[in-house]
PDB file of N, CA and C in Angstrom:
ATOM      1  N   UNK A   1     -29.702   0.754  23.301  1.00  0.00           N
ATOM      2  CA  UNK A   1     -28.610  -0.198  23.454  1.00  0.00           C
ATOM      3  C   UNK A   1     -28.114  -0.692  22.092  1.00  0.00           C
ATOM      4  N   UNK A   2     -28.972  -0.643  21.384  1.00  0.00           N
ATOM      5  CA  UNK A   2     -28.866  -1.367  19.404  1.00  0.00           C
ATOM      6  C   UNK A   2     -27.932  -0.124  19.407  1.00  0.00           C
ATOM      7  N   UNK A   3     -28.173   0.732  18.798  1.00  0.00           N
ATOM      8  CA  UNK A   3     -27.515   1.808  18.503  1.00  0.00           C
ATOM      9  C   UNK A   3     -25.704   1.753  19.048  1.00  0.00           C
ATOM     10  N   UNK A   4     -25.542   1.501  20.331  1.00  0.00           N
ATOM     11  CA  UNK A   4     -24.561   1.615  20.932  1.00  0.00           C
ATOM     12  C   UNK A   4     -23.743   0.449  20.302  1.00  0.00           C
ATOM     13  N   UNK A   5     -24.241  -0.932  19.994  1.00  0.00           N
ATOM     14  CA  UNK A   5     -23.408  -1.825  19.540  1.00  0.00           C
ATOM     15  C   UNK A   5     -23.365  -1.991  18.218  1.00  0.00           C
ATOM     16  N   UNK A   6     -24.834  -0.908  17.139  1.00  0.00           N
ATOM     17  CA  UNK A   6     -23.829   0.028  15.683  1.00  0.00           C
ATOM     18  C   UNK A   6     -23.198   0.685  15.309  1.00  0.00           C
ATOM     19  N   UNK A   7     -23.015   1.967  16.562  1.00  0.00           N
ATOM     20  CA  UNK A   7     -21.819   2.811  16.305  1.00  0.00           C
ATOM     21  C   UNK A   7     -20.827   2.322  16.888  1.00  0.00           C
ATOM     22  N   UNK A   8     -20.330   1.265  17.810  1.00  0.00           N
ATOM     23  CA  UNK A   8     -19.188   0.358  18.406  1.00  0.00           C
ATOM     24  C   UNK A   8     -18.710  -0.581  16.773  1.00  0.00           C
ATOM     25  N   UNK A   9     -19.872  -1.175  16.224  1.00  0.00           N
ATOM     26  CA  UNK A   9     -19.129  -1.972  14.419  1.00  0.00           C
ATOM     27  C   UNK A   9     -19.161  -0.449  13.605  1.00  0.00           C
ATOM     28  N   UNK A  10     -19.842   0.682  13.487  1.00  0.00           N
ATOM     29  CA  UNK A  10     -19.300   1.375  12.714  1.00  0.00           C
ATOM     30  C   UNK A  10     -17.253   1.993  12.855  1.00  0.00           C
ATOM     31  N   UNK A  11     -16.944   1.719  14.066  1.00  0.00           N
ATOM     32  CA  UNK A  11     -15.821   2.942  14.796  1.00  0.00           C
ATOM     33  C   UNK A  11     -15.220   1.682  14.381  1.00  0.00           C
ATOM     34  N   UNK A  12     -15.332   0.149  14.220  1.00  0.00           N
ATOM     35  CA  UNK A  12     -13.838  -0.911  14.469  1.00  0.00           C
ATOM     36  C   UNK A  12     -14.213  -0.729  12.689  1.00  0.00           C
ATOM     37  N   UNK A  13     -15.359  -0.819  11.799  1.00  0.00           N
ATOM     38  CA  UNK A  13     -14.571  -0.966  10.458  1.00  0.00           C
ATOM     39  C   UNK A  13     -14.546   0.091   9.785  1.00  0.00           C
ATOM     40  N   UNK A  14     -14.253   1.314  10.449  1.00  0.00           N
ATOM     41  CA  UNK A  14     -13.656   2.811  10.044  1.00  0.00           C
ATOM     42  C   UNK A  14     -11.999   2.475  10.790  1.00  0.00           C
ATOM     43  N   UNK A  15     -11.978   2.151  11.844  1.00  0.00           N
ATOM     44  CA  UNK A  15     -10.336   1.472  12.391  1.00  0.00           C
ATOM     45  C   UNK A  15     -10.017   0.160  11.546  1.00  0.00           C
ATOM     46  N   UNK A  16     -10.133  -0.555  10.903  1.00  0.00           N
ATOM     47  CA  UNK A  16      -9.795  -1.005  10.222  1.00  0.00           C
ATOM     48  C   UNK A  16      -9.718  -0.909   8.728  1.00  0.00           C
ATOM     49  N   UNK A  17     -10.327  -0.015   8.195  1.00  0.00           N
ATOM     50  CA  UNK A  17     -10.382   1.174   7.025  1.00  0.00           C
ATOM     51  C   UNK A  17      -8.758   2.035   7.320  1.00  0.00           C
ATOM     52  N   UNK A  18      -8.781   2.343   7.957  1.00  0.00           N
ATOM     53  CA  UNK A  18      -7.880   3.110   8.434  1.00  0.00           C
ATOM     54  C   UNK A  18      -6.752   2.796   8.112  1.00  0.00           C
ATOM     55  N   UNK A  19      -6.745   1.632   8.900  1.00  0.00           N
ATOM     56  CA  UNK A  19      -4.948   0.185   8.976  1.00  0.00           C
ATOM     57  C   UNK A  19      -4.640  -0.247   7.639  1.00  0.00           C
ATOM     58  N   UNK A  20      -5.900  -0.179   6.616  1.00  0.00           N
ATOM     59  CA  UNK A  20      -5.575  -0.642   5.845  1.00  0.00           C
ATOM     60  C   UNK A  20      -5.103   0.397   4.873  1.00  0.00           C
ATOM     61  N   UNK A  21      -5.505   1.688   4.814  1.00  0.00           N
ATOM     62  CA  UNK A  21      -5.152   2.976   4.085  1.00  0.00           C
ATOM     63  C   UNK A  21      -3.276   2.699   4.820  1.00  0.00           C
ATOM     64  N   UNK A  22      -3.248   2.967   5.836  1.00  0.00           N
ATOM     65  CA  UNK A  22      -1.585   3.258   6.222  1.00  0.00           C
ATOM     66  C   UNK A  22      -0.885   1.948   5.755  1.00  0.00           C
ATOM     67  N   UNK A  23      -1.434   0.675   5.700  1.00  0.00           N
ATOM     68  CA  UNK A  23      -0.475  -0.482   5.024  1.00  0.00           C
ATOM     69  C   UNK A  23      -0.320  -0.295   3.424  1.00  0.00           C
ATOM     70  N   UNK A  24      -1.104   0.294   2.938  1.00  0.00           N
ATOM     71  CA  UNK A  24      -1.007   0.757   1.438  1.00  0.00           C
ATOM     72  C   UNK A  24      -0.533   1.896   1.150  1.00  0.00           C
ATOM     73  N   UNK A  25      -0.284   2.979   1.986  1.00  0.00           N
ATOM     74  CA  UNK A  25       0.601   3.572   2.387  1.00  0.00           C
ATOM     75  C   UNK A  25       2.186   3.466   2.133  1.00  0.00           C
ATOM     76  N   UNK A  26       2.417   2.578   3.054  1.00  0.00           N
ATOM     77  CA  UNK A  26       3.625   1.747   3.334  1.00  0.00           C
ATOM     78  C   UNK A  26       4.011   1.183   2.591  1.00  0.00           C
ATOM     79  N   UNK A  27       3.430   0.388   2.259  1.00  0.00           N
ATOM     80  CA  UNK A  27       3.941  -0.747   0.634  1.00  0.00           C
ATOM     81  C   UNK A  27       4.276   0.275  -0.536  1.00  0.00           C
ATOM     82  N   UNK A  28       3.264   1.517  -0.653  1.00  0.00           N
ATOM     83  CA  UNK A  28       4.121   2.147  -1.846  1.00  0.00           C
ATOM     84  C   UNK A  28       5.196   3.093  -1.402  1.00  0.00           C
ATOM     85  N   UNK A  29       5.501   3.031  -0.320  1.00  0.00           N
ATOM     86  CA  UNK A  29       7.100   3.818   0.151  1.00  0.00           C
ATOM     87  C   UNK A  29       7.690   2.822  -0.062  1.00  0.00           C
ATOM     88  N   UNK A  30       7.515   1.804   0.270  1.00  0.00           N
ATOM     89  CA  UNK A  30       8.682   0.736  -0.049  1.00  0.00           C
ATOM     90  C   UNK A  30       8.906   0.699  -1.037  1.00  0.00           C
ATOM     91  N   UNK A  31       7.991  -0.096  -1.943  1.00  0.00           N
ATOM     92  CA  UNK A  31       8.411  -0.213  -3.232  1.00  0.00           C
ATOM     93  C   UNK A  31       9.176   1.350  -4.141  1.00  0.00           C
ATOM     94  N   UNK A  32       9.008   2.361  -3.658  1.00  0.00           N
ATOM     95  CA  UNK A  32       9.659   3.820  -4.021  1.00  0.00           C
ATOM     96  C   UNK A  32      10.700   3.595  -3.862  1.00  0.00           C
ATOM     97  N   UNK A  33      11.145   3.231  -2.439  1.00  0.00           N
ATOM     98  CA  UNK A  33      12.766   3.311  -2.122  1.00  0.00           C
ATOM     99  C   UNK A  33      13.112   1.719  -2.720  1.00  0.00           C
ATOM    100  N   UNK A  34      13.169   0.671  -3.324  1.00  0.00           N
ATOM    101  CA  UNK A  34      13.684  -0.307  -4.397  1.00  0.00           C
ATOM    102  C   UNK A  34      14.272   0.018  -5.378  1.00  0.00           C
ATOM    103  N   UNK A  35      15.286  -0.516  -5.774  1.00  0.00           N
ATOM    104  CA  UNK A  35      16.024  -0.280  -6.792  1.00  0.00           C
ATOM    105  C   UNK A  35      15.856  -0.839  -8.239  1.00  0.00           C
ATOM    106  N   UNK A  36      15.775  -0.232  -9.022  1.00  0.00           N
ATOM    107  CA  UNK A  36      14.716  -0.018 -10.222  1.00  0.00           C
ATOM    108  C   UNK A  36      15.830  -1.321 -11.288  1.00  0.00           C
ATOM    109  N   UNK A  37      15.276  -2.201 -11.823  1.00  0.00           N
ATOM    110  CA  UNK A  37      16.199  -3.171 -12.389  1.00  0.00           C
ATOM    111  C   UNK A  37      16.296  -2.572 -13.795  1.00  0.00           C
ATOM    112  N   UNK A  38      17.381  -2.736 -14.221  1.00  0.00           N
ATOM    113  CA  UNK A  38      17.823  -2.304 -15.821  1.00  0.00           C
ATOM    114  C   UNK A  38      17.778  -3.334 -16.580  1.00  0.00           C
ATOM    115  N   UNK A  39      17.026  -3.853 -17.616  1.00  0.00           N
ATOM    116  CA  UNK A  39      16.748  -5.065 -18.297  1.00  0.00           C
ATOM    117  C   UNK A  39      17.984  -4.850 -19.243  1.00  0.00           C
ATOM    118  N   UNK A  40      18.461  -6.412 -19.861  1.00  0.00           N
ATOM    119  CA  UNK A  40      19.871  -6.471 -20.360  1.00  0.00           C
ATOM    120  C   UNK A  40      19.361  -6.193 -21.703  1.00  0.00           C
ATOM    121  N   UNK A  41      18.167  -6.090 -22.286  1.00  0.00           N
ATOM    122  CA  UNK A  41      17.768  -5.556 -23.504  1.00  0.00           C
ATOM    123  C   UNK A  41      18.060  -4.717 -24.104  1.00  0.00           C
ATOM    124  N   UNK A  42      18.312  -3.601 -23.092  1.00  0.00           N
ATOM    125  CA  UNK A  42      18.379  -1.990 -23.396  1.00  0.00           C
ATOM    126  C   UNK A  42      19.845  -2.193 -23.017  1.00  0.00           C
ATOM    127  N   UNK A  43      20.580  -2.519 -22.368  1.00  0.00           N
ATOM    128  CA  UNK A  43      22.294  -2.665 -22.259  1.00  0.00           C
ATOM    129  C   UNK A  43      22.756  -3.185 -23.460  1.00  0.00           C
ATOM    130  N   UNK A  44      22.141  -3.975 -23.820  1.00  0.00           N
ATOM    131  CA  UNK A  44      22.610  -4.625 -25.465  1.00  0.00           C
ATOM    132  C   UNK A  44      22.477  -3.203 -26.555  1.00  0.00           C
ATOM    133  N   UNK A  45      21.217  -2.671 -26.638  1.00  0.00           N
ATOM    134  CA  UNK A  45      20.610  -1.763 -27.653  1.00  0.00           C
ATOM    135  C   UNK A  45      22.036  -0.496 -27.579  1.00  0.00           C
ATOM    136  N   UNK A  46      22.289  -0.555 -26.470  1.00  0.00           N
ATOM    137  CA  UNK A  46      23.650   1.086 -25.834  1.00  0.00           C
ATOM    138  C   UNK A  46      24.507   0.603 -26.636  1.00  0.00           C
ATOM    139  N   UNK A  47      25.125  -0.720 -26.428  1.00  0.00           N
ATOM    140  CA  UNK A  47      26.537  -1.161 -27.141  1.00  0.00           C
ATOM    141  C   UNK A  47      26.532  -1.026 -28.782  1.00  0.00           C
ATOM    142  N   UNK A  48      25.873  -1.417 -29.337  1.00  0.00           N
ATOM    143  CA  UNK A  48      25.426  -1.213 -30.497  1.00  0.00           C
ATOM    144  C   UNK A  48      25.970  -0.287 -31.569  1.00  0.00           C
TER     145      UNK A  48
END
């Protein structure tokens, strides 16, 4: 019966291992598709 309710906490924090791989995942697609800011530093340095 032990056994049954360690491999039941092994399977939820391998499923929650999991959720957390695909939310980190996700966050770096997002941040991929953001639009990349051009600092006015380097716009100054062009005119020049």
């Amino acid at each position: 019966m032990i056994a049954f309710y360690l491999s039941l906490a092994a399977l939820g924090a391998a499923g929650a291992a999991l959720i957390r791989e695909l939310a980190a995942a996700q966050a770096k697609q997002r941040a991929a598709l953001r639009p990349v800011r051009v600092h006015a530093a380097n716009r100054d340095s062009r005119r020049g």
